[in-house]
C-alpha atoms as a PDB file:
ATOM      1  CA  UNK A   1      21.280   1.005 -11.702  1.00  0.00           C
ATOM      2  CA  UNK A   2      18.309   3.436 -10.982  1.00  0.00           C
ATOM      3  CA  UNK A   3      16.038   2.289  -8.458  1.00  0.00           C
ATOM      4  CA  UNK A   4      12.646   3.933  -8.276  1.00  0.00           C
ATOM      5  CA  UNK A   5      12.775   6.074  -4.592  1.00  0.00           C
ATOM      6  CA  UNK A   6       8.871   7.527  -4.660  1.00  0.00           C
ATOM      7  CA  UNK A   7       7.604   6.344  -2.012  1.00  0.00           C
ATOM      8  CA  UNK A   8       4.890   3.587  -1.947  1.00  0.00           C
ATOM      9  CA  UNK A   9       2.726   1.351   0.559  1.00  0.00           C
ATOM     10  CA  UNK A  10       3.307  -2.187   0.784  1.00  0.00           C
ATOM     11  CA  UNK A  11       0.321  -4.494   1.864  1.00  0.00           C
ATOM     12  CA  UNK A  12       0.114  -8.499   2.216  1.00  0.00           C
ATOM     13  CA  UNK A  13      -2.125 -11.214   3.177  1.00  0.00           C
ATOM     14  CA  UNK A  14      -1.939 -14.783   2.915  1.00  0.00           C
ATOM     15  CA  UNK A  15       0.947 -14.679   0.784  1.00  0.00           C
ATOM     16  CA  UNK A  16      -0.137 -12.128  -1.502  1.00  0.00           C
ATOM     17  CA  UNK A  17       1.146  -8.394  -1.801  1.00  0.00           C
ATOM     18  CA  UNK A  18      -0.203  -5.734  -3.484  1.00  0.00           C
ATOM     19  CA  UNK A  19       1.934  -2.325  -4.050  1.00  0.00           C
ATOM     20  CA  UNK A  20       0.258   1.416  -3.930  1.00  0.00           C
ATOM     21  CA  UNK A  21       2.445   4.005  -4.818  1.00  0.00           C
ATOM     22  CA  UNK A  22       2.169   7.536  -3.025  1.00  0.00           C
ATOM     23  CA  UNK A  23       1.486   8.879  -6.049  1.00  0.00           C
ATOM     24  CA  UNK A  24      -1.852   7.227  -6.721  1.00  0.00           C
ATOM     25  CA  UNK A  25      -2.958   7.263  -3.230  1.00  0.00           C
ATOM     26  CA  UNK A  26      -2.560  11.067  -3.233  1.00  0.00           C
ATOM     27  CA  UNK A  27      -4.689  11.011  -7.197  1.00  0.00           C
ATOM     28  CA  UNK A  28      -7.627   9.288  -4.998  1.00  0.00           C
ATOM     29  CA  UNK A  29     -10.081  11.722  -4.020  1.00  0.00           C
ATOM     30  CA  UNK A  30     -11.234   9.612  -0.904  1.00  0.00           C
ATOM     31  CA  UNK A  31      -9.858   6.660   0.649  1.00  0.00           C
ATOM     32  CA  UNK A  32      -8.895   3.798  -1.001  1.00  0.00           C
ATOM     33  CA  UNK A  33     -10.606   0.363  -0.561  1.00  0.00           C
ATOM     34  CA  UNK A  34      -9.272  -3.091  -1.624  1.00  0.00           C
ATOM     35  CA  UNK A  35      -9.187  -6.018  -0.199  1.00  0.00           C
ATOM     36  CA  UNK A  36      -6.082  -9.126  -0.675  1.00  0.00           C
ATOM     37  CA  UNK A  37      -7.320 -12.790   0.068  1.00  0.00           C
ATOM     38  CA  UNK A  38     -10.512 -12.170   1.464  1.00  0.00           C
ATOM     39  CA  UNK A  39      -9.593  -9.414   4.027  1.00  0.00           C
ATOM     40  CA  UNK A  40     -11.638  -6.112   2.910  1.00  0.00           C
ATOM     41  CA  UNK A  41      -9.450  -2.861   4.227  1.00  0.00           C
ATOM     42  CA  UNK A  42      -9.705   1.047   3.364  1.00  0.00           C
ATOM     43  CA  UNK A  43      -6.339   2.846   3.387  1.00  0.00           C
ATOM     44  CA  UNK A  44      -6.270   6.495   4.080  1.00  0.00           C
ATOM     45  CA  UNK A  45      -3.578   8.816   2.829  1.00  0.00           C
ATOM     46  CA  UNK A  46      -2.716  12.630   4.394  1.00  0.00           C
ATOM     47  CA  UNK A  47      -0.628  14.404   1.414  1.00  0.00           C
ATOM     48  CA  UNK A  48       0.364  16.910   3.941  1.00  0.00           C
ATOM     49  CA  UNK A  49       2.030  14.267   6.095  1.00  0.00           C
ATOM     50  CA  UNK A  50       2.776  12.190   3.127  1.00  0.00           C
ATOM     51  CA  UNK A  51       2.114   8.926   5.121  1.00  0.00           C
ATOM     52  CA  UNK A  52      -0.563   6.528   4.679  1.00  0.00           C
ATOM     53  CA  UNK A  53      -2.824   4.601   6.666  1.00  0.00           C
ATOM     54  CA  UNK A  54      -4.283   1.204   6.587  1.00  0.00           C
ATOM     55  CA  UNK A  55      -7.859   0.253   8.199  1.00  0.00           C
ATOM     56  CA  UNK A  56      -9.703  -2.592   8.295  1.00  0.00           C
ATOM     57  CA  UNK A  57     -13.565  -3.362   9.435  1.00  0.00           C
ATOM     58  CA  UNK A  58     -12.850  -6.843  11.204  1.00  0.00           C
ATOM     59  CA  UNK A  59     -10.108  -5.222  13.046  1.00  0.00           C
ATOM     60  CA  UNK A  60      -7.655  -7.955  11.629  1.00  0.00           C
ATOM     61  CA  UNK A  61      -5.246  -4.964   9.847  1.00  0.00           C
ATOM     62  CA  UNK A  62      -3.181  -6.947   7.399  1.00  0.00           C
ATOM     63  CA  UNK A  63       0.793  -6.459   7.722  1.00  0.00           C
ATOM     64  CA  UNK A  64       2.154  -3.494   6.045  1.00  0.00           C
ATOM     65  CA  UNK A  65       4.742  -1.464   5.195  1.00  0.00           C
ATOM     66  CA  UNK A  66       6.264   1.951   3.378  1.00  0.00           C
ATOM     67  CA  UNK A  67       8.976   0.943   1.185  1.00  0.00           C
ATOM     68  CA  UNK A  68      10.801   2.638  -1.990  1.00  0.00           C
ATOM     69  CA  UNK A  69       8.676   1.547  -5.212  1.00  0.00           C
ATOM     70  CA  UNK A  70      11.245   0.312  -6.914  1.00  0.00           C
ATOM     71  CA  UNK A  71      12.582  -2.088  -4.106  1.00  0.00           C
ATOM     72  CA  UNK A  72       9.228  -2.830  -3.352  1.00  0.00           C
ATOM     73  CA  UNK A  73       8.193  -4.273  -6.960  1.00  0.00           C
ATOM     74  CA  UNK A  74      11.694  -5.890  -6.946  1.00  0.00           C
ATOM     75  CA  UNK A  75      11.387  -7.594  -3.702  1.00  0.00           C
ATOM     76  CA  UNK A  76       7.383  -8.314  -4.636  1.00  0.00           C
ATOM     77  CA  UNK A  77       7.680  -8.899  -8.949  1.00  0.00           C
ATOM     78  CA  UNK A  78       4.060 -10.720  -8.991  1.00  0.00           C
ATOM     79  CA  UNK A  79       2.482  -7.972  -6.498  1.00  0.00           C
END
C-alpha cells in the first residue's frame, strides 16, 4: 500500500478537521485564512523552513498538527 508522505497541516475545531497540504500552502502567495466552526485563523507558511504556522485573532489557536497527507485524510476521511 502507498501512503501519501508530502507533508500537510492538520487543523480542528469543535469536531471538525480540515487538511492543507504543504503543497498548497507553499502555491499561496500570502497567508492563508480560514476559519473551522466559527473560529477565524490565518496560517503562515516559510517554504524555506518548510513548516507552517497557525494564528488566530482571539488568541484561542485551534489544535493542530503536521502529519503525512495520506495518514492524515485516512485518519480524517470527511476533513
Amino acid at each position: 500500500m502507498n501512503v501519501d508522505r508530502r507533508m500537510a497541516l492538520v487543523v480542528s475545531n469543535k469536531g471538525r478537521t480540515k487538511i492543507y497540504p504543504y503543497s498548497e500552502l507553499k502555491k499561496a502567495k500570502s497567508a492563508v485564512k480560514d476559519e473551522i466552526s466559527g473560529l477565524a485563523f490565518t496560517i503562515l507558511f516559510d517554504a524555506k523552513q518548510q513548516s507552517a504556522t497557525v494564528h488566530a485573532s482571539s488568541g484561542a489557536v485551534p489544535p493542530h498538527f503536521v502529519a503525512f497527507l495520506g495518514d492524515a485524510r485516512a485518519f480524517f476521511p470527511d476533513a
